[in-house]
N, C-alpha and C. Protein backbone atom coordinates (compact mmCIF):
# COMPACT_ATOMS: atom_id res chain seq x y z
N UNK A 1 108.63 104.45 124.12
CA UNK A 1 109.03 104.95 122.82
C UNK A 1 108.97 103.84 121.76
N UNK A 2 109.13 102.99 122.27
CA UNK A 2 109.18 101.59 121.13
C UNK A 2 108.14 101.14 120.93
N UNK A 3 107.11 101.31 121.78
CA UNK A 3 105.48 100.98 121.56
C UNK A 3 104.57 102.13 120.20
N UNK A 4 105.60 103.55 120.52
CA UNK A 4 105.14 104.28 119.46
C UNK A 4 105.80 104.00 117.93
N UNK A 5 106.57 103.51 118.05
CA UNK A 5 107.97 103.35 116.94
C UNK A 5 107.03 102.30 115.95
N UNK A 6 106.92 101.22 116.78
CA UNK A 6 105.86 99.65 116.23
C UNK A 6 104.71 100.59 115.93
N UNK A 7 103.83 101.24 116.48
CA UNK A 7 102.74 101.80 116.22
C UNK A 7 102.83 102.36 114.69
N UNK A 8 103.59 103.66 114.82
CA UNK A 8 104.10 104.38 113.46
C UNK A 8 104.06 103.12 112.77
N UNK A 9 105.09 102.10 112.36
CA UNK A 9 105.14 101.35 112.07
C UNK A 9 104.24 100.79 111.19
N UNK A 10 103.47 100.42 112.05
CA UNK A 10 102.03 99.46 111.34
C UNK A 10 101.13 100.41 110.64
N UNK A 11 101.19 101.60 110.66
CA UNK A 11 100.66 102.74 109.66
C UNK A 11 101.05 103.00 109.04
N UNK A 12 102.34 102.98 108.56
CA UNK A 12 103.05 102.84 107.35
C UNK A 12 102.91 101.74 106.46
N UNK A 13 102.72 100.35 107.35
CA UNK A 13 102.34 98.93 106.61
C UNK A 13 101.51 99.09 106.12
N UNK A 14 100.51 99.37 106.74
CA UNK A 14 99.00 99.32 106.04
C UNK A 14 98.70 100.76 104.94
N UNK A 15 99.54 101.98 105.56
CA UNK A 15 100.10 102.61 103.72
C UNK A 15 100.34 101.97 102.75
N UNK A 16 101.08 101.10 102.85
CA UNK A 16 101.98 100.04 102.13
C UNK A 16 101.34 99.19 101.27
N UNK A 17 100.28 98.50 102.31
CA UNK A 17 99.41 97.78 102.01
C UNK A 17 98.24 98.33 100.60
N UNK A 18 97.67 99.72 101.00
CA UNK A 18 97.21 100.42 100.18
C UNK A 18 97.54 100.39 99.11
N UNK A 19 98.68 101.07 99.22
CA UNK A 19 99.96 101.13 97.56
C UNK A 19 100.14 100.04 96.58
N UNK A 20 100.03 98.86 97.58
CA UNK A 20 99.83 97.57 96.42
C UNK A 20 98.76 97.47 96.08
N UNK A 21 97.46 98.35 96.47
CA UNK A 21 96.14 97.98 95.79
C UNK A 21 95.66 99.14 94.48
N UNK A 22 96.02 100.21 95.52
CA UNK A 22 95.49 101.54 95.01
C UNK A 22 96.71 101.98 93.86
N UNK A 23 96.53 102.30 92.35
CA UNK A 23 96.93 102.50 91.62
C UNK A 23 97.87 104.59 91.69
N UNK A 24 99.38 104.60 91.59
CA UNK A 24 99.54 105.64 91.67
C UNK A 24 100.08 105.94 93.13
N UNK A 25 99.46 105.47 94.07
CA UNK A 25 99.87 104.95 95.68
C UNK A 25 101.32 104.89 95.80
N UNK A 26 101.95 105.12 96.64
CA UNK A 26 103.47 104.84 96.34
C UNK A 26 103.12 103.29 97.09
N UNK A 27 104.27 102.72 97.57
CA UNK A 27 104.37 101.10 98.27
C UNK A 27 105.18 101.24 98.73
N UNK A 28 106.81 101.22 97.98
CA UNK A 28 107.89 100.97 98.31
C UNK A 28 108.44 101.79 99.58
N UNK A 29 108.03 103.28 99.41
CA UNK A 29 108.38 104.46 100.50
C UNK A 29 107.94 104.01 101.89
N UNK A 30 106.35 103.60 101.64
CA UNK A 30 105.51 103.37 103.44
C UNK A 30 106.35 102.42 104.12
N UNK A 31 106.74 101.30 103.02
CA UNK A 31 107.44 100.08 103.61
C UNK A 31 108.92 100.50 104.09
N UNK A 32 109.58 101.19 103.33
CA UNK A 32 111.00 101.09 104.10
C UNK A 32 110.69 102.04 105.18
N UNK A 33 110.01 103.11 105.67
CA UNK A 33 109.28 103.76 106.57
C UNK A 33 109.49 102.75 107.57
N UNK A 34 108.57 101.93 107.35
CA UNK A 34 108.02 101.11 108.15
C UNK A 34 108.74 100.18 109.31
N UNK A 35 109.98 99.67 108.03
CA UNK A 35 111.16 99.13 107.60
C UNK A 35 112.29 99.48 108.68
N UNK A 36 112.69 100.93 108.68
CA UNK A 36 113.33 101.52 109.53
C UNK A 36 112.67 102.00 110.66
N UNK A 37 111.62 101.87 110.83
CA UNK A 37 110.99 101.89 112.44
C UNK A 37 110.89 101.05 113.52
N UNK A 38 110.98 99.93 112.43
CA UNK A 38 110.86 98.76 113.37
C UNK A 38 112.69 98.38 113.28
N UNK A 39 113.68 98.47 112.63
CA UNK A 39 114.97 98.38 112.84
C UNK A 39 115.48 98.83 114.28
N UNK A 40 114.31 99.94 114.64
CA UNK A 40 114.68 100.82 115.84
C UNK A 40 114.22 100.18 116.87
N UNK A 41 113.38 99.49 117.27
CA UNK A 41 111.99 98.85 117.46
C UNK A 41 111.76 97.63 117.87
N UNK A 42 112.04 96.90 117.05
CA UNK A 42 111.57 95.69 117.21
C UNK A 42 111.90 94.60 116.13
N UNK A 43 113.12 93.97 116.91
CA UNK A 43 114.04 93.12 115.51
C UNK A 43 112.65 91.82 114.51
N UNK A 44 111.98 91.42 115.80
CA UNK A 44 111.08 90.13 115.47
C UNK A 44 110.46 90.86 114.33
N UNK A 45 109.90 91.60 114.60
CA UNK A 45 108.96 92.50 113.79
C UNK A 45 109.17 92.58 112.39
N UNK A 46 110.40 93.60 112.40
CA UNK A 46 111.39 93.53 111.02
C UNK A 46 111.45 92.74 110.10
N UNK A 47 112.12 91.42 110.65
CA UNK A 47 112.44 90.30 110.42
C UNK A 47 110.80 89.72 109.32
N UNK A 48 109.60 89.65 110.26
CA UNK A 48 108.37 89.11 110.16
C UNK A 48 108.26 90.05 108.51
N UNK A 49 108.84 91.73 108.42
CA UNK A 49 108.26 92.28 107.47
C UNK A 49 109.07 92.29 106.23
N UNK A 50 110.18 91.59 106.18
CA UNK A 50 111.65 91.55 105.68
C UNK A 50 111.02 90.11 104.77
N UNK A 51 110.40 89.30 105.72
CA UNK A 51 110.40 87.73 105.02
C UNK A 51 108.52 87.44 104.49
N UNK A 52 108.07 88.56 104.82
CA UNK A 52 106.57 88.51 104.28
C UNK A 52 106.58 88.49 102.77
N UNK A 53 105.52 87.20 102.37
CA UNK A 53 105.66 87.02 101.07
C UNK A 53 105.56 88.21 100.07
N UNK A 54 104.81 89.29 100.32
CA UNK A 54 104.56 90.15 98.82
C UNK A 54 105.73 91.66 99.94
N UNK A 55 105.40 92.12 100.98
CA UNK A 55 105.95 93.22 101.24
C UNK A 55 106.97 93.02 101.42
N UNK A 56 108.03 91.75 102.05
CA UNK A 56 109.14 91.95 101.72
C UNK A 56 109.89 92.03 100.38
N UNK A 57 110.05 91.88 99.35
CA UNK A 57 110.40 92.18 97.97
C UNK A 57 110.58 93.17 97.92
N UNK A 58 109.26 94.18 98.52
CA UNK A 58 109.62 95.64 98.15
C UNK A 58 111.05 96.40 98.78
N UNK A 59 110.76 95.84 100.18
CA UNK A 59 111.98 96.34 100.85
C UNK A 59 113.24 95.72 100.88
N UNK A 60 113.31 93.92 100.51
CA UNK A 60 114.86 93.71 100.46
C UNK A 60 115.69 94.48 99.28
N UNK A 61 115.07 94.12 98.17
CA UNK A 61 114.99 94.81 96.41
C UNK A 61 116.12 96.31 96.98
N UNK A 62 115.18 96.89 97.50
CA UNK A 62 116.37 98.45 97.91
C UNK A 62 117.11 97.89 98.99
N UNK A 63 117.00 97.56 99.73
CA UNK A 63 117.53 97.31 101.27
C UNK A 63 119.12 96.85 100.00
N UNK A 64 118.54 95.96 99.91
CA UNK A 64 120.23 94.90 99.37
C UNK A 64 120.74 96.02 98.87
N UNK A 65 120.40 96.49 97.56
CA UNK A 65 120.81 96.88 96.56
C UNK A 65 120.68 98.75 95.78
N UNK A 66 119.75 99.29 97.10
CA UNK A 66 119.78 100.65 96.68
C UNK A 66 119.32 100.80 95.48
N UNK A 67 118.28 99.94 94.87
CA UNK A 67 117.70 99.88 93.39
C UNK A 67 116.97 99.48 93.56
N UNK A 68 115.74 99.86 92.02
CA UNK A 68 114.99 99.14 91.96
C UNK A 68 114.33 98.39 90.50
N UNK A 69 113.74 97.00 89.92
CA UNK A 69 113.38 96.77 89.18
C UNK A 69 112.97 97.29 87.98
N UNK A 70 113.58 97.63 86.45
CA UNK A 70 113.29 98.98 85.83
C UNK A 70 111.90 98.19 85.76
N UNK A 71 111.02 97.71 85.55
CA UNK A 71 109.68 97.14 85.48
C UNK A 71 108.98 97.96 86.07
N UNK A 72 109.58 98.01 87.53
CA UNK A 72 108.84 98.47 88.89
C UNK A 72 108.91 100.02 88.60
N UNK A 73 109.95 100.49 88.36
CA UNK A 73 110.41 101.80 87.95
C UNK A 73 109.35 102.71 86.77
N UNK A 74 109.66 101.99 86.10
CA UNK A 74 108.47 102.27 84.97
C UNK A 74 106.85 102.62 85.35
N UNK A 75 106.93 101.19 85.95
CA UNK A 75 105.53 101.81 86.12
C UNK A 75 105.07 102.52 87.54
N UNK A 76 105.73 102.66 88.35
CA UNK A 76 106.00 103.92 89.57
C UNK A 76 105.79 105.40 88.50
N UNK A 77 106.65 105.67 87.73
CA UNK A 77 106.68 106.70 86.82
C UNK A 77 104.95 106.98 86.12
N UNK A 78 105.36 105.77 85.86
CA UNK A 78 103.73 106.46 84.60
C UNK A 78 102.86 106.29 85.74
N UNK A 79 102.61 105.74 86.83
CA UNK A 79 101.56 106.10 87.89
C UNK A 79 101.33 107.22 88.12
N UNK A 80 102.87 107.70 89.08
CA UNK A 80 102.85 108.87 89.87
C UNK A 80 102.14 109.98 89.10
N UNK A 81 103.09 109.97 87.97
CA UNK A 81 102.58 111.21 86.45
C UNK A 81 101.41 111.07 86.45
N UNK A 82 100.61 110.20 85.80
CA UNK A 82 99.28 110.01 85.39
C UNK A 82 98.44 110.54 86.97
N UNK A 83 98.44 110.27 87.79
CA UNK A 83 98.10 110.72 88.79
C UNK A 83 98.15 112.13 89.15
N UNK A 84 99.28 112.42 89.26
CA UNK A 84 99.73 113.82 89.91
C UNK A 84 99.08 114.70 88.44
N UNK A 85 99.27 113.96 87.21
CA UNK A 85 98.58 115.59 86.57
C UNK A 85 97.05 115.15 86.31
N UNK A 86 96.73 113.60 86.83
CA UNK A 86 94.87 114.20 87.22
C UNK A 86 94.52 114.92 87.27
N UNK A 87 94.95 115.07 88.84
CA UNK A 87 94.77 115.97 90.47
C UNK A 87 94.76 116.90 89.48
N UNK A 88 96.19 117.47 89.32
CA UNK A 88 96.43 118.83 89.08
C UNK A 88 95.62 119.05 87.92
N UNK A 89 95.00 118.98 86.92
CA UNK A 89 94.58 119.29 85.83
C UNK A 89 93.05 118.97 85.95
N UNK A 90 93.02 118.03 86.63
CA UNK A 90 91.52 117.81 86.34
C UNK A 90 90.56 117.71 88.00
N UNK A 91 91.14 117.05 88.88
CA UNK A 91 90.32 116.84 89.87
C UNK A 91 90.43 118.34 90.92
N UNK A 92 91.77 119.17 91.07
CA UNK A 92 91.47 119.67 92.17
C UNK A 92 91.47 121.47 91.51
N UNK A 93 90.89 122.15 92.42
CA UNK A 93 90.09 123.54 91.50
C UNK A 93 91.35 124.59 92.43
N UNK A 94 91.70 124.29 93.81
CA UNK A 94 92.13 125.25 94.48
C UNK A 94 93.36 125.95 93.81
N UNK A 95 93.98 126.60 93.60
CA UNK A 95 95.38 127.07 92.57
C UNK A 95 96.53 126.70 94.08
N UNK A 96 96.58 127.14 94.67
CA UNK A 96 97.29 126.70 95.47
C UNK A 96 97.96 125.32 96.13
N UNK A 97 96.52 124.80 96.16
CA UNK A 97 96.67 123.11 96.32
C UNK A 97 97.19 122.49 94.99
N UNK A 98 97.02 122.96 93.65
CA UNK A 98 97.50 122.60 92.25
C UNK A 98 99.25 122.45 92.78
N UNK A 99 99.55 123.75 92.74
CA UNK A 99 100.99 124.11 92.87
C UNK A 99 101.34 122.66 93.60
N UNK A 100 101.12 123.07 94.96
CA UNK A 100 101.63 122.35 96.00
C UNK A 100 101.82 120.59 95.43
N UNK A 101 100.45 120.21 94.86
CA UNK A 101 100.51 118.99 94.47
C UNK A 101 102.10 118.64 93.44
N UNK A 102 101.33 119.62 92.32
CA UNK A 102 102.58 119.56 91.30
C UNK A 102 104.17 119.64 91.59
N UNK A 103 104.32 120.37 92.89
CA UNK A 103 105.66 120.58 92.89
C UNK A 103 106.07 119.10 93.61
N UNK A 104 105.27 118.49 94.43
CA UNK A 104 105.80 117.01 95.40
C UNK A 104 105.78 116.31 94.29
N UNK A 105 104.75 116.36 93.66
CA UNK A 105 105.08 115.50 92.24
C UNK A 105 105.91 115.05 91.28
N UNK A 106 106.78 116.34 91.28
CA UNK A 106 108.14 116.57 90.21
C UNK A 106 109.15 116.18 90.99
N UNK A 107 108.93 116.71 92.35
CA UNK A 107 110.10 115.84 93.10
C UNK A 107 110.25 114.78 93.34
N UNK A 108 108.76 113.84 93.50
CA UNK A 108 109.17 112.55 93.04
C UNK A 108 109.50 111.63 92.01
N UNK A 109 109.15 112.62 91.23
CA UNK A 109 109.52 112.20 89.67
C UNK A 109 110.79 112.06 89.96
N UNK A 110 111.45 113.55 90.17
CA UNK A 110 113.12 113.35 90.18
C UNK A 110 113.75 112.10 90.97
N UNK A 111 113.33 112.31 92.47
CA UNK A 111 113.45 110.87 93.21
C UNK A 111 113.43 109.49 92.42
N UNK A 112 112.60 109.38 92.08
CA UNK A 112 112.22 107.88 90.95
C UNK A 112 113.14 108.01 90.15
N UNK A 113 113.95 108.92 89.20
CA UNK A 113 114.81 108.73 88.25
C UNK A 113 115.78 108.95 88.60
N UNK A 114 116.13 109.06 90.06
CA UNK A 114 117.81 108.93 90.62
C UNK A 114 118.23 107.37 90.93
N UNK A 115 116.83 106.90 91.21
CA UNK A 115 116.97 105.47 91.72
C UNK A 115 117.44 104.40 90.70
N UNK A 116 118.93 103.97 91.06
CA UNK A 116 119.46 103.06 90.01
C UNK A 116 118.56 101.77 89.87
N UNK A 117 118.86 101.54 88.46
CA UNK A 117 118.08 100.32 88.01
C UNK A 117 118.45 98.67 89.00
N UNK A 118 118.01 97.91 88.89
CA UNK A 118 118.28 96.59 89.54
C UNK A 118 118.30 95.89 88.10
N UNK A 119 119.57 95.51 88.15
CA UNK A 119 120.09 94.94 86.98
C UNK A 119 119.73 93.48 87.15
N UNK A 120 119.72 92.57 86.43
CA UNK A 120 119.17 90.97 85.81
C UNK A 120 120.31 90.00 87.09
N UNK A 121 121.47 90.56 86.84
CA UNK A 121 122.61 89.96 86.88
C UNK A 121 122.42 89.90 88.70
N UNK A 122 121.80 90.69 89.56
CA UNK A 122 121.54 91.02 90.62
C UNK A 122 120.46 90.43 91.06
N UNK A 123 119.71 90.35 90.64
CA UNK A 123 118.21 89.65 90.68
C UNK A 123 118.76 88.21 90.77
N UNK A 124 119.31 87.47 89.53
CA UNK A 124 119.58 86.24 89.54
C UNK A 124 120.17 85.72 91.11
N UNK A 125 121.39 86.47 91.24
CA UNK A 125 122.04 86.56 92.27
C UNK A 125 121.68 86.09 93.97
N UNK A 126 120.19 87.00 94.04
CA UNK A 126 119.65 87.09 95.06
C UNK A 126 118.83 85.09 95.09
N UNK A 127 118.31 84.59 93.61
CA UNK A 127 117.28 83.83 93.68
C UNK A 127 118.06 82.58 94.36
């Protein structure tokens, strides 16, 4: 079970991985995914993805603090949006697949704007 756990795992990383390239991509989600698989899993592992120079940020940032950077926030927002009403408006023809897109869309919208800000004073804190 723990060989599948690490497995999952590293497919979520390399989601992850994506997300920091590919514009609109989520990041932060694959990683704590990832994050909590290997908590289950495999402490070394964790640890290795906790202290990795660019992917850990994403996940201590919430891990600590249940927030995230309004910077980061911001532009999560105008991604997702700009993205999700592409699709929906311009790239995909099916009406059904529209819906479907649009509605995960709004819910992550909502998701993204529940997520408290990471205040200055917190950031400093951590450095």
């Amino acid at each position: 079970m723990k060989i599948l756990l690490v497995a999952l795992a590293f497919f979520f990383i390399g989601l992850g991985i994506i997300g920091v390239i590919v514009p609109g991509m989520p990041t932060t989600v694959f990683l704590l995914i990832a994050s909590a698989l290997l908590v289950r899993s495999n402490d070394r592992l964790h640890q290795w993805l906790l202290n990795h120079k660019v992917l850990g940020k994403f996940i201590k940032d919430y891990e600590q603090h249940r927030a995230m950077p309004l910077k980061s926030k911001i532009i999560a927002i105008i991604m997702m949006t700009s993205m999700v009403s592409l699709s929906v408006f311009v790239f995909i023809k099916v009406l059904w697949v529209k819906w479907l897109v649009g509605i995960i869309g709004i819910i992550g919208f909502v998701v993204l704007l529940r997520v408290p800000v990471l205040k200055k004073e917190e950031i400093e804190k951590d450095i």
